[in-house]
C-alpha atoms as a PDB file:
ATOM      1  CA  UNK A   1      44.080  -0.854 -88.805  1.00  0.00           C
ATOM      2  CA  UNK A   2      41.367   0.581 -87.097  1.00  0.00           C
ATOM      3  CA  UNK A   3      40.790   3.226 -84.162  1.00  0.00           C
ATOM      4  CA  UNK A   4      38.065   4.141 -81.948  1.00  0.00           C
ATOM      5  CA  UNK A   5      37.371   7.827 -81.410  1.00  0.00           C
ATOM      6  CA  UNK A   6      34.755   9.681 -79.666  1.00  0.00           C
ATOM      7  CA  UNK A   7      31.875  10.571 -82.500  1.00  0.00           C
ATOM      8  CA  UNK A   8      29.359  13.976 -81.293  1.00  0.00           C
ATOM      9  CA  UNK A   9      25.873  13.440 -83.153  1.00  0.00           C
ATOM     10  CA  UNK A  10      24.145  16.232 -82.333  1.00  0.00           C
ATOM     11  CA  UNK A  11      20.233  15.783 -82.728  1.00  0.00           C
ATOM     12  CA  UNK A  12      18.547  18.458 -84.976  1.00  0.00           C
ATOM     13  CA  UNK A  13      14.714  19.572 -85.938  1.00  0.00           C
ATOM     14  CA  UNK A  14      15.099  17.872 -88.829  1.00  0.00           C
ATOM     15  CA  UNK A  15      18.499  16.234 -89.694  1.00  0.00           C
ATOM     16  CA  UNK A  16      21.444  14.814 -87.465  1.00  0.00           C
ATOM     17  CA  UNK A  17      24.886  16.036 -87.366  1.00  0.00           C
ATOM     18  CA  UNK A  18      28.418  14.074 -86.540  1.00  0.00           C
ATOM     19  CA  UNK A  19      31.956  15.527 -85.564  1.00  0.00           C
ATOM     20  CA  UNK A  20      34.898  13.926 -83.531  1.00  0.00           C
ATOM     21  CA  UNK A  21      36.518  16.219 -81.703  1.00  0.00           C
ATOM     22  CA  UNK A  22      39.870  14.749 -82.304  1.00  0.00           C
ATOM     23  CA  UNK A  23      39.284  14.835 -86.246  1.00  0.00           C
ATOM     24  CA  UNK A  24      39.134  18.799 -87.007  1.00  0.00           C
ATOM     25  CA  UNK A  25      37.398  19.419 -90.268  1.00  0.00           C
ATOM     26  CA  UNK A  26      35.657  16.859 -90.580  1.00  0.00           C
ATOM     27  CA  UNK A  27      31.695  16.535 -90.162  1.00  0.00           C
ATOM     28  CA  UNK A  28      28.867  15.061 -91.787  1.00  0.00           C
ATOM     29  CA  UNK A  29      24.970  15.896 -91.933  1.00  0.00           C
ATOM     30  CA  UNK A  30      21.993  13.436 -92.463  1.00  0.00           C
ATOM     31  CA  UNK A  31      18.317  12.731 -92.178  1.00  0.00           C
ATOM     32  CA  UNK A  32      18.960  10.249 -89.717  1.00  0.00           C
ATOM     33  CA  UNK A  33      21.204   8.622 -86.891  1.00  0.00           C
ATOM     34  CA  UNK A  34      22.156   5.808 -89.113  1.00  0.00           C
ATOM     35  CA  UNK A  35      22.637   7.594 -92.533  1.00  0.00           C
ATOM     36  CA  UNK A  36      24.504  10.378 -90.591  1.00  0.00           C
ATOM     37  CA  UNK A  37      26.884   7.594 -89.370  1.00  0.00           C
ATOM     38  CA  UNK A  38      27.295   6.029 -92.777  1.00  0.00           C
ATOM     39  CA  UNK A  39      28.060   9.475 -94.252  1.00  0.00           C
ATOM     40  CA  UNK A  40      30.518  10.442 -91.265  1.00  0.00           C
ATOM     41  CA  UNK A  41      32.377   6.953 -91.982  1.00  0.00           C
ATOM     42  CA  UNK A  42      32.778   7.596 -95.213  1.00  0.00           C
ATOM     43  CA  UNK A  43      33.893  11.401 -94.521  1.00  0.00           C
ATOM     44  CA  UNK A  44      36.427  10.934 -92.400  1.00  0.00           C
ATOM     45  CA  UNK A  45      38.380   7.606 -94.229  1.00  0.00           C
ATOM     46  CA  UNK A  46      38.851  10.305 -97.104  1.00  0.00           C
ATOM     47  CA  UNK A  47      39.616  13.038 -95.119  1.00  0.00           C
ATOM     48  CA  UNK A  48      42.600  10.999 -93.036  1.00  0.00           C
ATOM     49  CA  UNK A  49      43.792   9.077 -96.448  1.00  0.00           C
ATOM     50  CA  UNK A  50      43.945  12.855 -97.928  1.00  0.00           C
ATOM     51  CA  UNK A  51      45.734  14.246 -94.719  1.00  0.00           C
ATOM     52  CA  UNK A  52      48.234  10.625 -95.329  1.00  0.00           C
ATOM     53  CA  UNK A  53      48.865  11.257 -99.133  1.00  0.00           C
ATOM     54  CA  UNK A  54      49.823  14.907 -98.635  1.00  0.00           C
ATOM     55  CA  UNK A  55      52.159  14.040 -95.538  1.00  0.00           C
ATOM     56  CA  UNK A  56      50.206  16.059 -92.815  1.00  0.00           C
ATOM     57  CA  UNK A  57      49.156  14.825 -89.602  1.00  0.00           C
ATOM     58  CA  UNK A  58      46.840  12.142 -88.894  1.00  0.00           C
ATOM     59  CA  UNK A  59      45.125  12.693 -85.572  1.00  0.00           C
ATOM     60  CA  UNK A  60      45.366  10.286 -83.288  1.00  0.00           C
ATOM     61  CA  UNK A  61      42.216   9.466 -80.587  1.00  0.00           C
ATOM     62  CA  UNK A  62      42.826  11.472 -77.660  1.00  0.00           C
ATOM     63  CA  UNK A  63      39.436  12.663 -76.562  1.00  0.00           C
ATOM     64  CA  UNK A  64      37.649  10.867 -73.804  1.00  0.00           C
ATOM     65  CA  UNK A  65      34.397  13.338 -73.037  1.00  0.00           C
ATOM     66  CA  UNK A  66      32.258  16.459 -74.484  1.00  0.00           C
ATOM     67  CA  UNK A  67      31.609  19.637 -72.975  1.00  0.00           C
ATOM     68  CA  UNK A  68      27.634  19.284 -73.358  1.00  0.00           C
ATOM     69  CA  UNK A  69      27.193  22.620 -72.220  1.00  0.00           C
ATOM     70  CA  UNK A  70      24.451  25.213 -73.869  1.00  0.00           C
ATOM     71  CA  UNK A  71      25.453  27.438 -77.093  1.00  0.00           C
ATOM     72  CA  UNK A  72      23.130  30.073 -76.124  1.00  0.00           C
ATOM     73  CA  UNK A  73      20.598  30.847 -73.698  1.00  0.00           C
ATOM     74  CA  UNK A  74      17.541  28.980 -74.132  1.00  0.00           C
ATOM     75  CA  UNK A  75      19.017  26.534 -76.346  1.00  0.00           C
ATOM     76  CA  UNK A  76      18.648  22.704 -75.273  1.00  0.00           C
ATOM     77  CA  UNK A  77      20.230  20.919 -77.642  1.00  0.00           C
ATOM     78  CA  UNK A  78      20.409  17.429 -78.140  1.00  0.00           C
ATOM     79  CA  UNK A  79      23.048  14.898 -78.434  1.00  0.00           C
ATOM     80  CA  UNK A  80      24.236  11.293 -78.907  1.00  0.00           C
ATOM     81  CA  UNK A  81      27.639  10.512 -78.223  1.00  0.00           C
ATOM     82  CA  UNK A  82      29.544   6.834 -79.569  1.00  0.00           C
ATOM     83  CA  UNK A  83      32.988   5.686 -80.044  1.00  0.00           C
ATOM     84  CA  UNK A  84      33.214   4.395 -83.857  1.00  0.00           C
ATOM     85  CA  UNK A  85      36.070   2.187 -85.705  1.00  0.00           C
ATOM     86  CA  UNK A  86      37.653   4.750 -87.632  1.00  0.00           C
ATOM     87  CA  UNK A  87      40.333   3.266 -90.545  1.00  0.00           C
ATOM     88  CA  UNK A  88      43.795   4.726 -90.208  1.00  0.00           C
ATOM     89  CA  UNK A  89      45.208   4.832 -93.593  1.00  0.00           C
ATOM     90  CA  UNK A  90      48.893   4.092 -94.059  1.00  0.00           C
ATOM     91  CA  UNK A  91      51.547   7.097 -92.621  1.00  0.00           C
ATOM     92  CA  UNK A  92      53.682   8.145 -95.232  1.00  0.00           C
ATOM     93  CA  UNK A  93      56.535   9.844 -93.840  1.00  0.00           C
ATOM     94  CA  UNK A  94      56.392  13.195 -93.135  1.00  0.00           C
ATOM     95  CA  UNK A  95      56.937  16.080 -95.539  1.00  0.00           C
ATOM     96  CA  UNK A  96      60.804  17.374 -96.291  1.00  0.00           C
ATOM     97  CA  UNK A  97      61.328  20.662 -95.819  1.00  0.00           C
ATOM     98  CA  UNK A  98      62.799  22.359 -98.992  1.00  0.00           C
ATOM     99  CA  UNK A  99      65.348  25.174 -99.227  1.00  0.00           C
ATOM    100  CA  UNK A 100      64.500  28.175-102.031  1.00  0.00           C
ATOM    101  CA  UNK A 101      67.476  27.843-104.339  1.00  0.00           C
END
């Protein structure tokens, strides 16, 4: 099954960078638009099957706009903003808590 969530591609001198707000931890860098895509797609289906297979959390698409606004003063930067099909892997159930013996 697959889920759309909000991608941030923010437009660099000289590379792109990619981030969903909803998926913390998660971010990928690339030469271009396309291969920064490619690498985020890949990022983030391990990342979520790695949050699944040790029984944390999987975020769940929530976020619906960005705050665009400036870092610093001066700064312009750029962005491109899509909604991408993002595999959910398969929810385990959640971790057991254990009692020290």
């Amino acid at each position: 099954m697959k889920k759309e969530f909000l991608v941030v591609f923010e437009i660099g001198k000289s590379s792109f960078g990619a981030s969903a707000p909803d998926i913390p931890g998660c971010f990928a860098v690339g030469p271009t638009l396309d291969e920064t895509r490619r690498r985020y797609l890949e990022a983030v289906e391990s990342h979520l099957k790695w949050l699944a297979s040790d029984r944390d959390p999987v975020p769940e698409p929530a976020t619906t706009r960005f705050d665009f606004s400036p870092r610093a003063k001066g700064e312009k930067p750029r962005y491109y903003v899509e909604w991408l099909q993002i595999p959910m892997p398969q929810r385990l159930s959640p971790k057991k808590a254990t009692r020290a013996a």
